[in-house]
PDB file of N, CA and C in Angstrom:
ATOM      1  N   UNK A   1      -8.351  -6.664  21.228  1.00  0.00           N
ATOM      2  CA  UNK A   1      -9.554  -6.798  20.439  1.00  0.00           C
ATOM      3  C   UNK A   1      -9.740  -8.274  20.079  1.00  0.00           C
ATOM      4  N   UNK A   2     -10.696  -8.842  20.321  1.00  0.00           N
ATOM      5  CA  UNK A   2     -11.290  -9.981  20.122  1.00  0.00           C
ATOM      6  C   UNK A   2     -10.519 -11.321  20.836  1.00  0.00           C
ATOM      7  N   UNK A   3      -9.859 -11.022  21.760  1.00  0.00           N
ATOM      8  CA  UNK A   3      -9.176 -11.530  22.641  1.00  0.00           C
ATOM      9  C   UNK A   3      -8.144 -12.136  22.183  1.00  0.00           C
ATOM     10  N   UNK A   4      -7.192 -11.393  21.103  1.00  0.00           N
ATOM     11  CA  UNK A   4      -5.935 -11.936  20.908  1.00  0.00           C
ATOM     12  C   UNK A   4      -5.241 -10.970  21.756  1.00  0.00           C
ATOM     13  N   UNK A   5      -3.838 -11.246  21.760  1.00  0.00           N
ATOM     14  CA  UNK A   5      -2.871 -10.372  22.997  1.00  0.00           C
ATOM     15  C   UNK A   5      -2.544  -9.281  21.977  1.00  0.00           C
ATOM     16  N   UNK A   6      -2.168  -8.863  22.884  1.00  0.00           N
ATOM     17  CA  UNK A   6      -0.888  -7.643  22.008  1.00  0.00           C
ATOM     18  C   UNK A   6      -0.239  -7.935  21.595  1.00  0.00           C
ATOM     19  N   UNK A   7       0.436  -7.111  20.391  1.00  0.00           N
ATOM     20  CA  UNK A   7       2.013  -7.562  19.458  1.00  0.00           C
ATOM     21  C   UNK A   7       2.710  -6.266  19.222  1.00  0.00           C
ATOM     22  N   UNK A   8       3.932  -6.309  19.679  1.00  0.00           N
ATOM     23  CA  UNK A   8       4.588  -5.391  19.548  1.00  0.00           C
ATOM     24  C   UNK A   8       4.441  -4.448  18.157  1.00  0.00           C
ATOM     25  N   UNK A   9       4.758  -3.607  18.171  1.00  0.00           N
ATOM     26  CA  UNK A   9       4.505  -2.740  17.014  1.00  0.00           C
ATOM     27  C   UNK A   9       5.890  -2.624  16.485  1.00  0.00           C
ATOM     28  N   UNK A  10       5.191  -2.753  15.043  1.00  0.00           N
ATOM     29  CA  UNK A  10       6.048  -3.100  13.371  1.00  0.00           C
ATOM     30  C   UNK A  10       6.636  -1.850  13.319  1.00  0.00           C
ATOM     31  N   UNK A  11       7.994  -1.279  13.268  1.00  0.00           N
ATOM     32  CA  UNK A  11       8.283  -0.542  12.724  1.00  0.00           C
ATOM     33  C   UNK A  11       9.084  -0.524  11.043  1.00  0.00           C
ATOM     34  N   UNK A  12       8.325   0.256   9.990  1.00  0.00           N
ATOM     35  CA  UNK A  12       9.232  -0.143   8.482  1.00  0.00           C
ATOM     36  C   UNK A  12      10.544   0.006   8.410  1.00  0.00           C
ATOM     37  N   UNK A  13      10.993   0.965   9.392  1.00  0.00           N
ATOM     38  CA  UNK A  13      12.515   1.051   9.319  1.00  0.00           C
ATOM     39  C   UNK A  13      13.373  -0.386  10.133  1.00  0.00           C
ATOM     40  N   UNK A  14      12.625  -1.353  10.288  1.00  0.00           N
ATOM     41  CA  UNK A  14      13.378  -2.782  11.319  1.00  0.00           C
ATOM     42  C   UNK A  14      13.252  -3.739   9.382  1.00  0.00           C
ATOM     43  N   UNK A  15      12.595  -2.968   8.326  1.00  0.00           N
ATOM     44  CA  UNK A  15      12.394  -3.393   7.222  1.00  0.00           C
ATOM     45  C   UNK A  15      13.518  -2.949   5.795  1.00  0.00           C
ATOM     46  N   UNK A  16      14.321  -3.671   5.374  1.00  0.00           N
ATOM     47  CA  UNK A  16      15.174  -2.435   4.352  1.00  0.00           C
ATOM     48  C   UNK A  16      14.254  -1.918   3.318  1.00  0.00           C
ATOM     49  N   UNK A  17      14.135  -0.873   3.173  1.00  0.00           N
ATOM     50  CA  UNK A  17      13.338  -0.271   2.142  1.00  0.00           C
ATOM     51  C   UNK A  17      14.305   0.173   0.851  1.00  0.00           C
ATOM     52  N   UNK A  18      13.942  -0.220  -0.124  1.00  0.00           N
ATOM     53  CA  UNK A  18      14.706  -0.035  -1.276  1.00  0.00           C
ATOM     54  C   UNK A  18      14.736  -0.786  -2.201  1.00  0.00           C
ATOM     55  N   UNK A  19      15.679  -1.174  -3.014  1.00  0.00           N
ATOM     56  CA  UNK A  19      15.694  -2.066  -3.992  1.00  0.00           C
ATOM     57  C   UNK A  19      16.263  -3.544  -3.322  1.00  0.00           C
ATOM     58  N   UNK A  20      15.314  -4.462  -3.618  1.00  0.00           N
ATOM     59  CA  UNK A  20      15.999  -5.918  -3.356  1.00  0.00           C
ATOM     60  C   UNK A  20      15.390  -6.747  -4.673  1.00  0.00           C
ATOM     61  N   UNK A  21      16.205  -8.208  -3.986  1.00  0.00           N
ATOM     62  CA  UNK A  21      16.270  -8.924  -5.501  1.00  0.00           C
ATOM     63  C   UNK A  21      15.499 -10.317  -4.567  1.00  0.00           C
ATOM     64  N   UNK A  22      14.544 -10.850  -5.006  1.00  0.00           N
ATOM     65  CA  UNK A  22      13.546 -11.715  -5.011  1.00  0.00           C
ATOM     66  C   UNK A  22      13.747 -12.535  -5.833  1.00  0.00           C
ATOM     67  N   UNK A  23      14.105 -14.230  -6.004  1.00  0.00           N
ATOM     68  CA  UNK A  23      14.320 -15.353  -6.731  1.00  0.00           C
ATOM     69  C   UNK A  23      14.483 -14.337  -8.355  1.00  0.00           C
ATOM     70  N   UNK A  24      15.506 -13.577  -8.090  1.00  0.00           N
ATOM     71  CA  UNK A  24      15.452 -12.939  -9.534  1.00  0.00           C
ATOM     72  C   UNK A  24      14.928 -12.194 -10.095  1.00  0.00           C
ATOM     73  N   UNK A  25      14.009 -11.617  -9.290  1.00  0.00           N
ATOM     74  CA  UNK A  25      12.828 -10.053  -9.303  1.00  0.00           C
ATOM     75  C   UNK A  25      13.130  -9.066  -8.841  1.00  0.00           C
ATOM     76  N   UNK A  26      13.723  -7.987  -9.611  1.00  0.00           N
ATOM     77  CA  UNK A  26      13.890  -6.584  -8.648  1.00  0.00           C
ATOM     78  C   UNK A  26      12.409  -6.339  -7.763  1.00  0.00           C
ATOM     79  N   UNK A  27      12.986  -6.043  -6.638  1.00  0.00           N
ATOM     80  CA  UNK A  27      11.410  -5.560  -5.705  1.00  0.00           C
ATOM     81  C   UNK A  27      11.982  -4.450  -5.549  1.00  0.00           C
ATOM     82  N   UNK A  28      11.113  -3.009  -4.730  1.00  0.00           N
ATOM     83  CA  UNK A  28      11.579  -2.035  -4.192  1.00  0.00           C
ATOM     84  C   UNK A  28      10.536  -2.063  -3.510  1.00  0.00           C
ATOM     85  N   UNK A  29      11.003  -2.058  -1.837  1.00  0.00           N
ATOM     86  CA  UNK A  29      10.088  -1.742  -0.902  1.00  0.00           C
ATOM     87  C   UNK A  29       9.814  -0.266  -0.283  1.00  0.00           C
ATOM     88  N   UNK A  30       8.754  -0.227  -0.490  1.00  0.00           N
ATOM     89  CA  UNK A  30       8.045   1.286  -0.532  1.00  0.00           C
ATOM     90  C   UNK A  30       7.319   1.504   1.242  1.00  0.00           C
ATOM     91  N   UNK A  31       7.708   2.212   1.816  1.00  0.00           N
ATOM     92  CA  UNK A  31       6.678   3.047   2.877  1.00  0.00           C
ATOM     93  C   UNK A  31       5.382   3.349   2.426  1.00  0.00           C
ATOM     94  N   UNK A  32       4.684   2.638   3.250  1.00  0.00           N
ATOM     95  CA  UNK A  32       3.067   2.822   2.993  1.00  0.00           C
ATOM     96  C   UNK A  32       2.441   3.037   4.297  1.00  0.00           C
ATOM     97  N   UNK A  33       2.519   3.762   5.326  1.00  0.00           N
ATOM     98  CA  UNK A  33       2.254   2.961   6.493  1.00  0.00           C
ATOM     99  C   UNK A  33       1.026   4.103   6.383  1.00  0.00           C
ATOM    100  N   UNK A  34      -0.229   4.018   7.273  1.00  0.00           N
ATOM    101  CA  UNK A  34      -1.437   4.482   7.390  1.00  0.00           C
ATOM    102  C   UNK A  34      -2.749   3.460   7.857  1.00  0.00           C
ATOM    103  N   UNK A  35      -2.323   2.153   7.265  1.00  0.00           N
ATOM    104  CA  UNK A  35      -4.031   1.394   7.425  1.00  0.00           C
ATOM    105  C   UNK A  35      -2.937   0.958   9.031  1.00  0.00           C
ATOM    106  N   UNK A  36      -1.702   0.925   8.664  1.00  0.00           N
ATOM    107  CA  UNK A  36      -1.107   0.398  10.478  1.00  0.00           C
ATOM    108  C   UNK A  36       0.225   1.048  10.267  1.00  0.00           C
ATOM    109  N   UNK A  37       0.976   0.847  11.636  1.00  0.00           N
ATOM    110  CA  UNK A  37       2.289   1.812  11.166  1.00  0.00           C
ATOM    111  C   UNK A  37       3.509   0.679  10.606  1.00  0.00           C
ATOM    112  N   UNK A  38       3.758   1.807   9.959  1.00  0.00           N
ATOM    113  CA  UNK A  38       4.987   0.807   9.471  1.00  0.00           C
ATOM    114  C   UNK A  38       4.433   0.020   7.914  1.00  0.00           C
ATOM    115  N   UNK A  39       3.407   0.379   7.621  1.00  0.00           N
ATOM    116  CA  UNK A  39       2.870  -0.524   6.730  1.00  0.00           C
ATOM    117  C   UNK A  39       3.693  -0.391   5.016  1.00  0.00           C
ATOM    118  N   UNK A  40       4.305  -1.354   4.210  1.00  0.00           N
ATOM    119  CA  UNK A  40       4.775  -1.158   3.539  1.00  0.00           C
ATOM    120  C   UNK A  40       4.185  -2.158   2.182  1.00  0.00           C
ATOM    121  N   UNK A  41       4.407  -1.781   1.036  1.00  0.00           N
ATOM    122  CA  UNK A  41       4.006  -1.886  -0.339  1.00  0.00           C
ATOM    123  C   UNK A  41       5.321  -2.634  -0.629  1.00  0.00           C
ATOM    124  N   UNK A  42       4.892  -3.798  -1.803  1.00  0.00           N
ATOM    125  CA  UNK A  42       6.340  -4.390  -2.812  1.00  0.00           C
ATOM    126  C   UNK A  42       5.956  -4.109  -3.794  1.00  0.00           C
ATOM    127  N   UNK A  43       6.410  -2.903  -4.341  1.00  0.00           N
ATOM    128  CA  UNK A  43       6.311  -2.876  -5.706  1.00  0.00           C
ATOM    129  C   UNK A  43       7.370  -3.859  -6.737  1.00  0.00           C
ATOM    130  N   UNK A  44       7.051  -4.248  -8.489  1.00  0.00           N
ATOM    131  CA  UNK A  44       8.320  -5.027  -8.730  1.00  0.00           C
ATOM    132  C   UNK A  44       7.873  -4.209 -10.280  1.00  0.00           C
ATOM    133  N   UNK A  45       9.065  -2.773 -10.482  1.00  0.00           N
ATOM    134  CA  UNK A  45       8.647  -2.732 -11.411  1.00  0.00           C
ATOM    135  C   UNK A  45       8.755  -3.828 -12.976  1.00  0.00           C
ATOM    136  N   UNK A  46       9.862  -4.229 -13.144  1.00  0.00           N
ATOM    137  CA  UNK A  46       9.993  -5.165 -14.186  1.00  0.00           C
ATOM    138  C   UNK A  46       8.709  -5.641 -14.955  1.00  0.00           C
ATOM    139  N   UNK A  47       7.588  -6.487 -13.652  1.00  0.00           N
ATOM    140  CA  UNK A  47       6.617  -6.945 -14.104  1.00  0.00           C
ATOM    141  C   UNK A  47       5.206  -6.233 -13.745  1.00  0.00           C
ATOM    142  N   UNK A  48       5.653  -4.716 -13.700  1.00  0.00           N
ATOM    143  CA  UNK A  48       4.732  -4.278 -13.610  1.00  0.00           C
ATOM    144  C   UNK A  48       3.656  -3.933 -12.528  1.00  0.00           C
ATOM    145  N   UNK A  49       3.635  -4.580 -11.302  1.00  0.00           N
ATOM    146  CA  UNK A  49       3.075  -4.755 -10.032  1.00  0.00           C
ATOM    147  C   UNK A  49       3.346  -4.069  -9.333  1.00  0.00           C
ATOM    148  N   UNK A  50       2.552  -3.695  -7.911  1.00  0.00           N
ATOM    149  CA  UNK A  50       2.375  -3.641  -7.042  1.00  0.00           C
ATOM    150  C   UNK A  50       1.547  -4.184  -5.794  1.00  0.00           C
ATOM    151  N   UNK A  51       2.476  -4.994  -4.749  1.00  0.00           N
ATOM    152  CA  UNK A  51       1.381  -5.863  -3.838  1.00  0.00           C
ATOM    153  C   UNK A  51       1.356  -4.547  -2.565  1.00  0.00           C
ATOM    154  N   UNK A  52       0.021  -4.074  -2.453  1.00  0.00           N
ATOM    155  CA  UNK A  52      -0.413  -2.869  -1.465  1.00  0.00           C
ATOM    156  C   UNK A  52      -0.817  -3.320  -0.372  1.00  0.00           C
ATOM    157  N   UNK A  53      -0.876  -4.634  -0.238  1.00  0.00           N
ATOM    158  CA  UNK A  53      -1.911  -5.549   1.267  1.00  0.00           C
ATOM    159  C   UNK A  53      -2.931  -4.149   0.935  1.00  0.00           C
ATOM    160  N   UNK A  54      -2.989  -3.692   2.718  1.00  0.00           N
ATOM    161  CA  UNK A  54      -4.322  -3.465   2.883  1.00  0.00           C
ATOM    162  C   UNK A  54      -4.246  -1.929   2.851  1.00  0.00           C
ATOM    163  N   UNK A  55      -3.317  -1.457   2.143  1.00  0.00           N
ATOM    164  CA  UNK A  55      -3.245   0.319   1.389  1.00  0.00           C
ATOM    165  C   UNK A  55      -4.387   1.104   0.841  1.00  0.00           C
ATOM    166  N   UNK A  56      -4.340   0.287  -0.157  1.00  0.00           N
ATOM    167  CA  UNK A  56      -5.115   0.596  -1.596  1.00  0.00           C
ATOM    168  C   UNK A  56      -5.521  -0.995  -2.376  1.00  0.00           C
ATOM    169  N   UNK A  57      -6.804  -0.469  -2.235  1.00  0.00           N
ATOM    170  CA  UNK A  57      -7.880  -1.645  -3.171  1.00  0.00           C
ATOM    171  C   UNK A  57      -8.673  -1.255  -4.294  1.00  0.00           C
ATOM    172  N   UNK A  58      -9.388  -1.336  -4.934  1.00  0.00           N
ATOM    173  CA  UNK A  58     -10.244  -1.383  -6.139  1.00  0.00           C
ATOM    174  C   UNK A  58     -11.191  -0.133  -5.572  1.00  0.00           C
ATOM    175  N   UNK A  59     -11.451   0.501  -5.838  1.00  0.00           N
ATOM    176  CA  UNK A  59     -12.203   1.677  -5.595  1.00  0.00           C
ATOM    177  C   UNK A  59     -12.299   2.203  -3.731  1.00  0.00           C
ATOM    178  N   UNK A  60     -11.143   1.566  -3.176  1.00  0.00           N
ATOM    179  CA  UNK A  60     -11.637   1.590  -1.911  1.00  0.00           C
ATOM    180  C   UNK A  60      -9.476   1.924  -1.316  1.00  0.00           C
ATOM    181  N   UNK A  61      -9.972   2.405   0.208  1.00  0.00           N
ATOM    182  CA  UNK A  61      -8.203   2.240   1.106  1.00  0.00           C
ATOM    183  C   UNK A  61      -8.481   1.430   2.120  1.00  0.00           C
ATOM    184  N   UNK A  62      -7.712   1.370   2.850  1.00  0.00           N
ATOM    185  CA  UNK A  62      -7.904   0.655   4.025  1.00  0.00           C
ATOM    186  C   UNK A  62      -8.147   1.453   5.072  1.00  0.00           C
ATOM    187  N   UNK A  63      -8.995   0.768   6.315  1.00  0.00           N
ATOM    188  CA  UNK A  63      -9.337   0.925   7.426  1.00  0.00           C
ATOM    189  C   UNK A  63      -8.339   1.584   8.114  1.00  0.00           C
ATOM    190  N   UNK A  64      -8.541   3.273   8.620  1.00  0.00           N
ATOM    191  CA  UNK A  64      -7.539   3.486   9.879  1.00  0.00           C
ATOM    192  C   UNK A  64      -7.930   3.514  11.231  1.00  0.00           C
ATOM    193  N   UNK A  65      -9.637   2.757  11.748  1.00  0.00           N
ATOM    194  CA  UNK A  65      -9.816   2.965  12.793  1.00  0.00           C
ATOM    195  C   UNK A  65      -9.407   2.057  13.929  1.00  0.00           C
ATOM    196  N   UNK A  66      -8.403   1.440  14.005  1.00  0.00           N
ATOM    197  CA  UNK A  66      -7.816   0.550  14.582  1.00  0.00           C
ATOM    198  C   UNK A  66      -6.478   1.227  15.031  1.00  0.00           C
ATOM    199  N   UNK A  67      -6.150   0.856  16.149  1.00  0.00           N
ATOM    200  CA  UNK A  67      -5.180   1.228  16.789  1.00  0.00           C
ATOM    201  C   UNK A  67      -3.705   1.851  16.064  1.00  0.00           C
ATOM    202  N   UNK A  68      -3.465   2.524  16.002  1.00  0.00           N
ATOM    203  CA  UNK A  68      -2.169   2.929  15.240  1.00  0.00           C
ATOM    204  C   UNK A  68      -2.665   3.404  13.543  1.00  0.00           C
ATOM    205  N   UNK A  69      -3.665   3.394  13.408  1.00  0.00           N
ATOM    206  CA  UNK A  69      -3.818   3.068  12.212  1.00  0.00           C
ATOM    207  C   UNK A  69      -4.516   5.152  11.672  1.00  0.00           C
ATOM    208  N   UNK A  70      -4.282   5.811  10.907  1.00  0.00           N
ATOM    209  CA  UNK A  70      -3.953   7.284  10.709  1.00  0.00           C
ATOM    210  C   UNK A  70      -4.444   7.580   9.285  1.00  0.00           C
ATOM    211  N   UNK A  71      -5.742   8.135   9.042  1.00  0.00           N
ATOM    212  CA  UNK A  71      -6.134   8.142   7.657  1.00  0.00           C
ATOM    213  C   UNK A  71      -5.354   9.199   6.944  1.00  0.00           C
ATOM    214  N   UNK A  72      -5.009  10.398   7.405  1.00  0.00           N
ATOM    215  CA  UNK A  72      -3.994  11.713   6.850  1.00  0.00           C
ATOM    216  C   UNK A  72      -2.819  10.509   6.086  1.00  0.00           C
ATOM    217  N   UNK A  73      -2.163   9.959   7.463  1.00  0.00           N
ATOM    218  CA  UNK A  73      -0.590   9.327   6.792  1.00  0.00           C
ATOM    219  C   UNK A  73      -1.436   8.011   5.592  1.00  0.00           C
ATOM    220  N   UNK A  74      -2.231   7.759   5.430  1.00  0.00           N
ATOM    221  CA  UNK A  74      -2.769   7.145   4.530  1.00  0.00           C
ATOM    222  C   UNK A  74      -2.672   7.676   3.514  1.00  0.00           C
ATOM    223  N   UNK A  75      -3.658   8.479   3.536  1.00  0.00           N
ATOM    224  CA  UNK A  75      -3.782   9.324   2.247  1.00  0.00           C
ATOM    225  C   UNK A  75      -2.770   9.921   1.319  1.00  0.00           C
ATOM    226  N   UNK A  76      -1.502  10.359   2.393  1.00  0.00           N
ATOM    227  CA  UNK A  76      -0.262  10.545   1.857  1.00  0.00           C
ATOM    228  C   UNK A  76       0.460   9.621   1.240  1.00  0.00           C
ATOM    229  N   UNK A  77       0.173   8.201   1.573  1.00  0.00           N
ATOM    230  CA  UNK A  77       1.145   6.906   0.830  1.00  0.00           C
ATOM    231  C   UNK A  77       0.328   6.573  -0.191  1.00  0.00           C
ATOM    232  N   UNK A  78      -1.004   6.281  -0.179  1.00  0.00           N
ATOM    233  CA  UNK A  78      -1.777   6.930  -1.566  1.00  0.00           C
ATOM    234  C   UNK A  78      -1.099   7.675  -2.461  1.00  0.00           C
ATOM    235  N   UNK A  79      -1.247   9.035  -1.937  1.00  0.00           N
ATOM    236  CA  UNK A  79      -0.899   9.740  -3.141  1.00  0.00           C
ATOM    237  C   UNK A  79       0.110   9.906  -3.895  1.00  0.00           C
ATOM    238  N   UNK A  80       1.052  10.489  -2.364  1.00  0.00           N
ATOM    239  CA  UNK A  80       2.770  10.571  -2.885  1.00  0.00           C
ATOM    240  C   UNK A  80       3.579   9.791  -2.918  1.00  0.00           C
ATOM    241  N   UNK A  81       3.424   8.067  -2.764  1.00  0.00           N
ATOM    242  CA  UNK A  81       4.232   7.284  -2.883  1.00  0.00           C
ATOM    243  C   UNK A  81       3.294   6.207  -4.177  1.00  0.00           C
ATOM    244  N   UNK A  82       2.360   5.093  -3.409  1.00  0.00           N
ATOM    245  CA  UNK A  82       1.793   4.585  -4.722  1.00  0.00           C
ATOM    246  C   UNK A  82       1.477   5.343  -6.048  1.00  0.00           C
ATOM    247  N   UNK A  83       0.702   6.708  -5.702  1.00  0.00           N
ATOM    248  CA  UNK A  83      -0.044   6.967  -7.166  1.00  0.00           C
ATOM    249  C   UNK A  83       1.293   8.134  -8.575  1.00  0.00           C
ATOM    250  N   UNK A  84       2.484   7.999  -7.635  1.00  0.00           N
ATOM    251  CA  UNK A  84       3.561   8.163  -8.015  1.00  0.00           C
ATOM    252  C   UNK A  84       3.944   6.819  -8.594  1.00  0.00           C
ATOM    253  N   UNK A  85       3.967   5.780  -8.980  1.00  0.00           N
ATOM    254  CA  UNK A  85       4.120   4.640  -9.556  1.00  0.00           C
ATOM    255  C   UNK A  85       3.607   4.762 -11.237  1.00  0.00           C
ATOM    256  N   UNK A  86       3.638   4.432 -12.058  1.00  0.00           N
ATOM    257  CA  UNK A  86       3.592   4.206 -13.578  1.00  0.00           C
ATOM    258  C   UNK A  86       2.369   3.727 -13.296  1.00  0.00           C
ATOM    259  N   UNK A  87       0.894   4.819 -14.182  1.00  0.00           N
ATOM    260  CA  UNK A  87      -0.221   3.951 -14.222  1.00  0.00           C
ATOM    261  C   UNK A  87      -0.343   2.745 -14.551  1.00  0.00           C
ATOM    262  N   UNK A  88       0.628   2.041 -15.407  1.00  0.00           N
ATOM    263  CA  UNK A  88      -0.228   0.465 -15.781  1.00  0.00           C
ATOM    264  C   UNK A  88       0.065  -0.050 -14.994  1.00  0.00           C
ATOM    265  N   UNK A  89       1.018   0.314 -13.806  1.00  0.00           N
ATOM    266  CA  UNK A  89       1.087  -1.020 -12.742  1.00  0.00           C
ATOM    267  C   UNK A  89       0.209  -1.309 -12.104  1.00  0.00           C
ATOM    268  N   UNK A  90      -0.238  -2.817 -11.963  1.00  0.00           N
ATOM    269  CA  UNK A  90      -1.372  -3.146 -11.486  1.00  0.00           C
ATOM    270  C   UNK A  90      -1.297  -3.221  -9.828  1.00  0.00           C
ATOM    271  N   UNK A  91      -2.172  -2.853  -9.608  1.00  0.00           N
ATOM    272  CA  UNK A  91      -2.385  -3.573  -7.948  1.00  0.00           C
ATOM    273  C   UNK A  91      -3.012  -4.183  -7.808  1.00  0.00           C
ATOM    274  N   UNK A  92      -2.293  -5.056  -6.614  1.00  0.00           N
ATOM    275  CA  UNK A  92      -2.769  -6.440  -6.121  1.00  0.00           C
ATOM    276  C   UNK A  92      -2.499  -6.203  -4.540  1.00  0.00           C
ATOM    277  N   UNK A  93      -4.542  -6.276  -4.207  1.00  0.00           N
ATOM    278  CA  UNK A  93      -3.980  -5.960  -2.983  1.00  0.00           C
ATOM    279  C   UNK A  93      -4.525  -6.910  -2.079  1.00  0.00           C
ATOM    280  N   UNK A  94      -4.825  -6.858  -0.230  1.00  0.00           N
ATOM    281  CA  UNK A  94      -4.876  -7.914   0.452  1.00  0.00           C
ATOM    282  C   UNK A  94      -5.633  -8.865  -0.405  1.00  0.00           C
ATOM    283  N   UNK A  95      -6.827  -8.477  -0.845  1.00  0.00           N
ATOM    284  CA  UNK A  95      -8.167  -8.988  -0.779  1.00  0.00           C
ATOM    285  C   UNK A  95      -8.782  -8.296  -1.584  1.00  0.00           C
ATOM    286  N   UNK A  96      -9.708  -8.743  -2.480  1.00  0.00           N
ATOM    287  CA  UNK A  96     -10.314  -8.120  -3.495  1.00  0.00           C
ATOM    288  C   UNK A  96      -9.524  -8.024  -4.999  1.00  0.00           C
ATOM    289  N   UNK A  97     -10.560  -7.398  -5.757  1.00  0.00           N
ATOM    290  CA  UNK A  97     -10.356  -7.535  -7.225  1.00  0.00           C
ATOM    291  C   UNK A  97      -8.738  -6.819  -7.227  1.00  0.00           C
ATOM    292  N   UNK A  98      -8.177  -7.244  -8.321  1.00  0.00           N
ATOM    293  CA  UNK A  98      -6.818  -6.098  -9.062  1.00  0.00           C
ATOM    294  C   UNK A  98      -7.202  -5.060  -9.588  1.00  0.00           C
ATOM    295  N   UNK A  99      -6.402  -4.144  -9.801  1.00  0.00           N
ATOM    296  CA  UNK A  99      -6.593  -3.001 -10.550  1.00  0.00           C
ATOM    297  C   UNK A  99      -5.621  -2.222 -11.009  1.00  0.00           C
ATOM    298  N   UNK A 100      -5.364  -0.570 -10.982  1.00  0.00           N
ATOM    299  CA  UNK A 100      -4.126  -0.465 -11.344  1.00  0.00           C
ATOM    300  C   UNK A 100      -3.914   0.656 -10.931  1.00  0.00           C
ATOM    301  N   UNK A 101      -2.938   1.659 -10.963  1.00  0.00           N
ATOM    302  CA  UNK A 101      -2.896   2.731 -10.559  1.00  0.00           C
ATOM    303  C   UNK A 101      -3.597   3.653 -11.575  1.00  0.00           C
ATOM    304  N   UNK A 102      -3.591   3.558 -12.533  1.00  0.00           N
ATOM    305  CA  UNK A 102      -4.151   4.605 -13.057  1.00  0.00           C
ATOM    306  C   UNK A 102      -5.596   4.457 -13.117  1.00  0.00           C
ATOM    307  N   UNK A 103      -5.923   3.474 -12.977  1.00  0.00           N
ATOM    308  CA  UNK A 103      -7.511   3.236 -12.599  1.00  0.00           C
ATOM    309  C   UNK A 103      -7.905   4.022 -11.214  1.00  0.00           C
ATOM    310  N   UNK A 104      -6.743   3.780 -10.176  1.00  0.00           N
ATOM    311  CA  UNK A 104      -7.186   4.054  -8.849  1.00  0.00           C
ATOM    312  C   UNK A 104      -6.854   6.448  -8.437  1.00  0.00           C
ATOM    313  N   UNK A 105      -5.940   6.590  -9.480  1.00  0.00           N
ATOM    314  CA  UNK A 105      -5.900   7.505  -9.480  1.00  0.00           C
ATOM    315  C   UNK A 105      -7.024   8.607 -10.206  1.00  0.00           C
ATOM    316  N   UNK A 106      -7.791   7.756 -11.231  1.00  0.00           N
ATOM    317  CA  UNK A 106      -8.901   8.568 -11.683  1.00  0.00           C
ATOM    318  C   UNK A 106     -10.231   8.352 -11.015  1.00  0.00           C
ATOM    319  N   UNK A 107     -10.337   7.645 -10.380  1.00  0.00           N
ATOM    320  CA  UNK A 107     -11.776   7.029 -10.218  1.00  0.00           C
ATOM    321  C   UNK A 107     -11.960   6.659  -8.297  1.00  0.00           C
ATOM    322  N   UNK A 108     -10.807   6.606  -8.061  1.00  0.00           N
ATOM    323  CA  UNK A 108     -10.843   5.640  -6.333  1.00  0.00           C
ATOM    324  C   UNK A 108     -11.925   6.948  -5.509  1.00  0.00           C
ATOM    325  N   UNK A 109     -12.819   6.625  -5.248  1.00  0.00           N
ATOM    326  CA  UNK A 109     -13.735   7.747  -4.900  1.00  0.00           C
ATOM    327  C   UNK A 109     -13.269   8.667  -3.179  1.00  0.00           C
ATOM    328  N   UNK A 110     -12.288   7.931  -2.739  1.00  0.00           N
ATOM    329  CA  UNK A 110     -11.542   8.121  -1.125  1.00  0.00           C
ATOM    330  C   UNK A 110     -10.436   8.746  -1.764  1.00  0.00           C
ATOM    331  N   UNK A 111      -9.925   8.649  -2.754  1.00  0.00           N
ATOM    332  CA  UNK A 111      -8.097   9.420  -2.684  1.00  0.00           C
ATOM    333  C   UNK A 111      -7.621   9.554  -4.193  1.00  0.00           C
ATOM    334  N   UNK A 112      -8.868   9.258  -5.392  1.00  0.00           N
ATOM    335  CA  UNK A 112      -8.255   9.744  -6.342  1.00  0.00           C
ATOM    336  C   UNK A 112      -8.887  10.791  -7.093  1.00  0.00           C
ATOM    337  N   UNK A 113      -8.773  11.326  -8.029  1.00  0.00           N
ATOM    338  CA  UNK A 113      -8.996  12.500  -8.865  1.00  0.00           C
ATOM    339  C   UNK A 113     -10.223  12.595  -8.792  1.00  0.00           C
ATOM    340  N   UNK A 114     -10.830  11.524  -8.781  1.00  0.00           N
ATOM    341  CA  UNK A 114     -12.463  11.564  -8.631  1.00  0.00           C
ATOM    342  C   UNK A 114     -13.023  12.262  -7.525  1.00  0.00           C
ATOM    343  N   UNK A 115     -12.281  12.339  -5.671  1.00  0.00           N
ATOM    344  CA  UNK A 115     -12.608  13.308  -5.195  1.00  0.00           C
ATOM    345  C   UNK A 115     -12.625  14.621  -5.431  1.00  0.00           C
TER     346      UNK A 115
END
């Protein structure tokens, strides 16, 4: 697509998923995969965050019509992995405004309560 080459495909398990330590930040890397495979979330609870790239955004998910990319397994890292997170954690995702989970769980008009 758009005349870049191919790139091998990301698998999350070539990724440790779990708890790691960041210049002194617990992270726990979370399975998110759906907008592509393999796609994974850093949550850090300590400070509250979550970075989703291109998961979950401000009233919106990400794109699965791209190659590898699976709106079902989406919807599932949505629900049962991010919106399983402590509402005040905020998300911060590729692009676009922040927000939070509990914002995105009442209102996200694609995958939260609001459907």
């Amino acid at each position: 697509i758009w005349g870049f080459p191919p790139v091998p495909a990301f698998e999350s398990r070539d990724l440790p998923t779990g708890q790691q330590v960041f210049g002194g930040m617990t992270c726990t890397v979370l399975d998110t995969p759906g907008h592509t495979p393999g796609g994974v979330s850093y949550y850090f609870p300590d400070e509250k965050a979550v970075f989703t790239g291109d998961a979950l955004f401000y009233r919106s998910l990400g794109r699965t019509d791209f190659p590898g990319g699976d709106h079902d397994t989406l919807l599932h890292s949505i629900r049962k992995v991010l919106f399983a997170l402590p509402e005040e954690t905020a998300v911060l995702p590729g692009h676009g405004p922040a927000t939070s989970i509990g914002n995105e769980r009442r209102n996200n008009p694609f995958c939260g309560d609001f459907v």
